[in-house]
N, C-alpha and C. Protein backbone atom coordinates (compact mmCIF):
# COMPACT_ATOMS: atom_id res chain seq x y z
N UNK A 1 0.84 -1.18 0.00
CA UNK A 1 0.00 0.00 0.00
C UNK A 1 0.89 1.25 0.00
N UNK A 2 0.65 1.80 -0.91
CA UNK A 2 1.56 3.63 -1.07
C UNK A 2 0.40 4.18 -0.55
N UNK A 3 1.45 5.58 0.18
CA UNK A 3 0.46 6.54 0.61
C UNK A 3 1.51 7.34 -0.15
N UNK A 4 0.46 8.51 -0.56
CA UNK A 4 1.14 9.60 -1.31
C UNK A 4 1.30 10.83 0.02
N UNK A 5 2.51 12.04 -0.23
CA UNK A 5 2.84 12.65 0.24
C UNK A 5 2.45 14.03 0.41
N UNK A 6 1.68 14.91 1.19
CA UNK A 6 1.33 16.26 0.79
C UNK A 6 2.16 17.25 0.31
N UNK A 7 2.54 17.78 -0.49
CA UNK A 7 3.29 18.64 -0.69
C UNK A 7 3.67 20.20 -0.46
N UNK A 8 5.05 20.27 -0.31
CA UNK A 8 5.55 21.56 0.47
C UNK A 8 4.76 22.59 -0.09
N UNK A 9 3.76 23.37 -0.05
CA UNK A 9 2.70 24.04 -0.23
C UNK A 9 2.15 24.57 0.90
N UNK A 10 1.92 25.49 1.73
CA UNK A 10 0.44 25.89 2.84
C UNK A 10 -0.49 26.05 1.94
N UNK A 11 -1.71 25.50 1.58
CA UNK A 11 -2.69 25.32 1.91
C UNK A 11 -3.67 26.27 2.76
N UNK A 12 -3.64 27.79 2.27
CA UNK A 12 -4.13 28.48 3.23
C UNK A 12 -5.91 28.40 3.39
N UNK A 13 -6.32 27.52 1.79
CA UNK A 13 -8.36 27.89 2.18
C UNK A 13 -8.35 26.58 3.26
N UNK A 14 -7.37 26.03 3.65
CA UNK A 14 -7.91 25.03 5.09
C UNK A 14 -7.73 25.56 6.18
N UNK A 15 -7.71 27.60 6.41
CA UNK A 15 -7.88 28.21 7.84
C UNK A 15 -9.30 28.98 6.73
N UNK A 16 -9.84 28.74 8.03
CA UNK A 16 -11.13 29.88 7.24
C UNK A 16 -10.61 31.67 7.10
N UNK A 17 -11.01 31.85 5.90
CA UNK A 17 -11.21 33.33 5.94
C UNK A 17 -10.55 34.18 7.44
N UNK A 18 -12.13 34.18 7.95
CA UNK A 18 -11.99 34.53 9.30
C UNK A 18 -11.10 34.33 10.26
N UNK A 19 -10.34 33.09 10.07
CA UNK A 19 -9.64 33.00 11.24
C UNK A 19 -7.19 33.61 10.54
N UNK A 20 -7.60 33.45 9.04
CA UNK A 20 -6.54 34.26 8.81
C UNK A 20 -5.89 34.83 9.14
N UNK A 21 -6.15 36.15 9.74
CA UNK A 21 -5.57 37.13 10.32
C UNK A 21 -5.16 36.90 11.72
N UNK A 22 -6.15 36.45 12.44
CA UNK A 22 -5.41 35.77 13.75
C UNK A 22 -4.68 34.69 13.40
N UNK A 23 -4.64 33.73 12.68
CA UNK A 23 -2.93 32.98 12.71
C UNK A 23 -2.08 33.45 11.99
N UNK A 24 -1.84 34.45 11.06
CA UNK A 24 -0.54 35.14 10.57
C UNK A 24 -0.63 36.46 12.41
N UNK A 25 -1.49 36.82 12.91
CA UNK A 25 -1.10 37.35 13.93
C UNK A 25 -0.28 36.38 15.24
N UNK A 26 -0.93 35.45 15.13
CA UNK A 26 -0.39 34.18 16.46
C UNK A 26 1.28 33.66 15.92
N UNK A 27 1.15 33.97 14.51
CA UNK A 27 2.41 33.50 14.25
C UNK A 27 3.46 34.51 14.51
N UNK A 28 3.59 35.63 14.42
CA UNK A 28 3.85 37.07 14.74
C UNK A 28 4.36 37.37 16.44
N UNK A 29 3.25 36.90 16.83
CA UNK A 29 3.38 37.18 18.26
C UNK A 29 4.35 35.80 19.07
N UNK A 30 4.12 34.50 18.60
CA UNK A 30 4.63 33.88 19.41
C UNK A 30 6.31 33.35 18.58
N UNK A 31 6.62 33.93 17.59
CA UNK A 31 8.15 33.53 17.34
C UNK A 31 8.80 34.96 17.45
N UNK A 32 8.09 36.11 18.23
CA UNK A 32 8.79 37.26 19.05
C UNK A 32 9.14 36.78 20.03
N UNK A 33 8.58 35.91 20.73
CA UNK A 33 9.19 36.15 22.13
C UNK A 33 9.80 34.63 22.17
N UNK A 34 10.34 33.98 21.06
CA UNK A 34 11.61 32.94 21.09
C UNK A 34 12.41 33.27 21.75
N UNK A 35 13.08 32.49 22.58
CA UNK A 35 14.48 32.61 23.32
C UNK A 35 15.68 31.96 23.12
N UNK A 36 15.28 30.58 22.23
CA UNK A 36 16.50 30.06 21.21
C UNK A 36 15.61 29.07 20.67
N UNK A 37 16.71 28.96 19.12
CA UNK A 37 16.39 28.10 18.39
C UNK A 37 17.49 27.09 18.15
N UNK A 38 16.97 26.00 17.77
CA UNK A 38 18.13 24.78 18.37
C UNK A 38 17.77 23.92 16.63
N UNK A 39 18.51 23.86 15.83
CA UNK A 39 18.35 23.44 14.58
C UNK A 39 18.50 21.93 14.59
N UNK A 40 17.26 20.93 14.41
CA UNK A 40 17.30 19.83 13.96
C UNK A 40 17.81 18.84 12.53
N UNK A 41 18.03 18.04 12.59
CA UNK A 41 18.20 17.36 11.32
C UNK A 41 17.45 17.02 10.19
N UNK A 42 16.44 17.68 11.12
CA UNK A 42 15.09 17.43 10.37
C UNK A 42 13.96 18.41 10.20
N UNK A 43 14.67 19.49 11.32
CA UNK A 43 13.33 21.09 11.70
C UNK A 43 14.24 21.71 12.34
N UNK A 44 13.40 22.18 13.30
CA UNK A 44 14.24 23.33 14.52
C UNK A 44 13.05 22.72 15.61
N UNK A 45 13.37 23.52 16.87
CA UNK A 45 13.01 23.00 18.22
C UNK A 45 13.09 24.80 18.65
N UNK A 46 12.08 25.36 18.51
CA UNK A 46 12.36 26.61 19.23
C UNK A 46 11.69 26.85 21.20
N UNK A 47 12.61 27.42 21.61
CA UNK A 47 12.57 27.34 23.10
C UNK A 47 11.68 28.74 23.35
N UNK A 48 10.36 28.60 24.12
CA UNK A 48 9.62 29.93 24.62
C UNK A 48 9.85 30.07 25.77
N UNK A 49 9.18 30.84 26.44
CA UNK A 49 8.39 31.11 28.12
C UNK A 49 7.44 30.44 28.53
N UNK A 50 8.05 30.00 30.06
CA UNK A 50 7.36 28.38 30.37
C UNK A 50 6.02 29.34 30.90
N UNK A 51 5.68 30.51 30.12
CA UNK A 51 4.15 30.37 30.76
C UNK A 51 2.61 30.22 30.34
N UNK A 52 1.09 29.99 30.52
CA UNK A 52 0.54 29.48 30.27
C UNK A 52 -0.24 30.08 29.02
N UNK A 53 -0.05 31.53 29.00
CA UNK A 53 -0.46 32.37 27.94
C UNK A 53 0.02 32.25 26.83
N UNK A 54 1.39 31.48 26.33
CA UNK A 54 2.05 30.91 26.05
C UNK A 54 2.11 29.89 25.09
N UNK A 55 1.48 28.91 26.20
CA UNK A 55 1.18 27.37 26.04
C UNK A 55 0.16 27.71 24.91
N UNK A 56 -0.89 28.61 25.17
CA UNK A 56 -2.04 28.41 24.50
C UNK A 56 -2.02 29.30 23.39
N UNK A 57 -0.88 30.60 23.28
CA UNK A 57 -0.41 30.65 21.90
C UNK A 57 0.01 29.81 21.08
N UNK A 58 0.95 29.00 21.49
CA UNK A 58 1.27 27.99 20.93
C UNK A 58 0.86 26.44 20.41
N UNK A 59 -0.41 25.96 21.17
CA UNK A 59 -1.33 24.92 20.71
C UNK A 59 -2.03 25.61 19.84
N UNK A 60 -2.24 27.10 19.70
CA UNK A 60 -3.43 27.43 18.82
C UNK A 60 -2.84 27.90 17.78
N UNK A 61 -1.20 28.09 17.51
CA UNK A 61 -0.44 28.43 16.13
C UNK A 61 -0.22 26.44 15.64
N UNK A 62 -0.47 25.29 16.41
CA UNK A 62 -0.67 24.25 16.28
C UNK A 62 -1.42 24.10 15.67
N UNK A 63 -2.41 24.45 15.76
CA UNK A 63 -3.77 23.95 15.24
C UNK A 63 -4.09 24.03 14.40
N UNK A 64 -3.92 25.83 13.89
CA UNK A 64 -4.09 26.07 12.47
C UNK A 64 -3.11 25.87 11.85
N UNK A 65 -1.83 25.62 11.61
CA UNK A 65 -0.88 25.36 10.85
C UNK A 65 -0.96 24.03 10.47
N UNK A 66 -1.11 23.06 11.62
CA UNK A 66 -1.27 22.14 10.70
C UNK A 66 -2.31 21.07 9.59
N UNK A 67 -3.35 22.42 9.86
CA UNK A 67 -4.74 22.32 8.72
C UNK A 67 -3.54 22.37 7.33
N UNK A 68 -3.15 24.05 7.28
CA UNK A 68 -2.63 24.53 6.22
C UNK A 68 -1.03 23.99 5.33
N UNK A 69 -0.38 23.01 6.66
CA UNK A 69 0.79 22.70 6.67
C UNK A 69 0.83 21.39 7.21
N UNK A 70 0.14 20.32 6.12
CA UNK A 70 -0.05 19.00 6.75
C UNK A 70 1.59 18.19 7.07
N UNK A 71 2.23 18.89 5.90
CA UNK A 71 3.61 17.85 5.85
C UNK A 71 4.62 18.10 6.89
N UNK A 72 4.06 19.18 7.91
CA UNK A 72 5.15 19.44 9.51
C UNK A 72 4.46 18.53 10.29
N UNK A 73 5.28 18.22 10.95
CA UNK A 73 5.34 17.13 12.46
C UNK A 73 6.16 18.40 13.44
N UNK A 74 4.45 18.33 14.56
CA UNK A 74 4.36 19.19 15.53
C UNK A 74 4.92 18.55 17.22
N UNK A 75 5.58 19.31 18.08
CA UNK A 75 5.41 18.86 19.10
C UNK A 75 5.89 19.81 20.11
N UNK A 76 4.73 19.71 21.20
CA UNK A 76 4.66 21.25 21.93
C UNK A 76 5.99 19.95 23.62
N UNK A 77 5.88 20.56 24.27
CA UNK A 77 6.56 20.06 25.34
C UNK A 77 6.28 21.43 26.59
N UNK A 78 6.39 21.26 28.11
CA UNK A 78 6.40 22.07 28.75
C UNK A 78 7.64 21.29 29.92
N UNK A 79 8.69 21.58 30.12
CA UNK A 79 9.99 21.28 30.81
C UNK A 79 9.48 21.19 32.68
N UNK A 80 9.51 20.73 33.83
CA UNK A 80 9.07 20.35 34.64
C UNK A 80 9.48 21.56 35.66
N UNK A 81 8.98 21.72 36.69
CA UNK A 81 9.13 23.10 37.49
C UNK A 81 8.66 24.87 36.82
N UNK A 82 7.71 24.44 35.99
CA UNK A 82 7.42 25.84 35.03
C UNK A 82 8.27 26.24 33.88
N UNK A 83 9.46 25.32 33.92
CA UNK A 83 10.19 25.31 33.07
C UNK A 83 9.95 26.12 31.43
N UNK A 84 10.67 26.34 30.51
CA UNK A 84 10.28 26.59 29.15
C UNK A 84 9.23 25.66 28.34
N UNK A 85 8.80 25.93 27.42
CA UNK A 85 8.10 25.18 26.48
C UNK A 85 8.91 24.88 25.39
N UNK A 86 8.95 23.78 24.74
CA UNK A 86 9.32 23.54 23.37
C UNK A 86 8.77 23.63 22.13
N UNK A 87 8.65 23.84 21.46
CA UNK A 87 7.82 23.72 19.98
C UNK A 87 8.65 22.87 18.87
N UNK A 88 8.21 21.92 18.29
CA UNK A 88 9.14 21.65 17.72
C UNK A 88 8.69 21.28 16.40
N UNK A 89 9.20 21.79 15.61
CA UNK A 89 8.57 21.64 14.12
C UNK A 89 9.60 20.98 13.04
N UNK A 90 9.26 19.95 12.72
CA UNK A 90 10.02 19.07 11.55
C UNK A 90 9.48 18.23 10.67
N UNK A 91 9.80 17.41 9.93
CA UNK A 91 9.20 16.57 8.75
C UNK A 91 9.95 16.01 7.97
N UNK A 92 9.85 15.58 7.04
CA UNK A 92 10.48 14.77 6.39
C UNK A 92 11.40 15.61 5.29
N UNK A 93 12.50 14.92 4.27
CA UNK A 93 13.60 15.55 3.61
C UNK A 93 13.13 16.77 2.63
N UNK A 94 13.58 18.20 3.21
CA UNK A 94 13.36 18.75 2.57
C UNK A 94 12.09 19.94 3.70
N UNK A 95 11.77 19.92 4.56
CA UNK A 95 11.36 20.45 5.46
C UNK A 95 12.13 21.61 6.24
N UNK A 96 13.36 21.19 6.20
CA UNK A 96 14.20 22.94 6.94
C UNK A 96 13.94 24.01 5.65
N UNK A 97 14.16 23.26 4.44
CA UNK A 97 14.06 24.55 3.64
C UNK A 97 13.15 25.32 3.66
N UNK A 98 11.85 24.53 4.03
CA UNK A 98 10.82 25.25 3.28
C UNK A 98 10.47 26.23 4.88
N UNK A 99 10.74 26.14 5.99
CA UNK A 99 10.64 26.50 7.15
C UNK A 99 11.19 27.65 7.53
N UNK A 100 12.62 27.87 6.71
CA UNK A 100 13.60 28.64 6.61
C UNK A 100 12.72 29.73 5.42
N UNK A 101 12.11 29.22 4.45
CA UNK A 101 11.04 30.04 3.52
C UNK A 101 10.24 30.84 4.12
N UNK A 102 9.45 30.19 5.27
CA UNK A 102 8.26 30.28 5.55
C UNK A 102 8.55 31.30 6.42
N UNK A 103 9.24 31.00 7.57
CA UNK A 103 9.60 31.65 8.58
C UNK A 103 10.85 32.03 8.82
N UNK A 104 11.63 32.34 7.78
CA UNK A 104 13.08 32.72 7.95
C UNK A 104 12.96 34.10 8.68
N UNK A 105 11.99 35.08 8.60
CA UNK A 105 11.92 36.68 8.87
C UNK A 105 12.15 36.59 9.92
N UNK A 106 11.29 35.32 10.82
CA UNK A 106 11.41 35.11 12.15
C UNK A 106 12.59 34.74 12.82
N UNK A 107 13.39 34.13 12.05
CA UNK A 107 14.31 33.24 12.32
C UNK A 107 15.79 34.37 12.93
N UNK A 108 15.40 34.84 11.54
CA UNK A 108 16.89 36.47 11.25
C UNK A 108 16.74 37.21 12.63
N UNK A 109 15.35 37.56 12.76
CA UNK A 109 15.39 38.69 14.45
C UNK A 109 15.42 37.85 15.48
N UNK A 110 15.49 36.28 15.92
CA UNK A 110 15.92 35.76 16.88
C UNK A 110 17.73 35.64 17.26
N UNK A 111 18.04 36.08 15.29
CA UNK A 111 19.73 35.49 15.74
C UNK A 111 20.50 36.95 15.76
N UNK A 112 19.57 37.86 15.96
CA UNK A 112 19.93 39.07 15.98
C UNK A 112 20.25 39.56 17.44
């Protein structure tokens, strides 16, 4: 059995209309307040603020991204004692590039 592959594309009519502007805003707001990015072999792993306002920026830039962005493999983490959160976004060959596309703007003012 083949399964075929989605391709490096977002897919933006799978966020409604309406909700558009709040995830190019959620995306905006929560890779400002990155505190490092840790480059995978496969994605990046960016490190936030272990706090809860946070958390729920970040499940909800989850949510809609990966309507629009089936071919990322998501994974949130929260580190023990209030610790940081993780985000970690990767996929299969050919996934840093398009990440580095997508979100390089973001990327440049974290290594700044």
């Amino acid at each position: 059995m083949t399964t075929s592959e989605s391709p490096f594309a977002c897919d933006m009519s799978a966020i409604a209309a309406a909700d558009r502007p709040k995830h190019l805003a959620t995306i905006e707001a929560l890779f400002s307040i990155v505190q490092e990015v840790t480059e995978l072999p496969n994605g990046y792993r960016f490190r936030l603020p272990g706090e809860s306002q946070v958390w729920t920026l970040a499940s909800n830039f989850v949510a809609l991204e990966s309507r629009c962005c089936p071919f990322f493999d998501f994974s949130l983490a929260v580190e023990r004692d209030h610790g940081p959160i993780s985000l970690t976004l990767t996929g299969r060959e050919g996934v840093k590039s398009f990440i580095i596309e997508e979100i390089g703007q973001h990327l440049r003012k974290i290594a700044q």
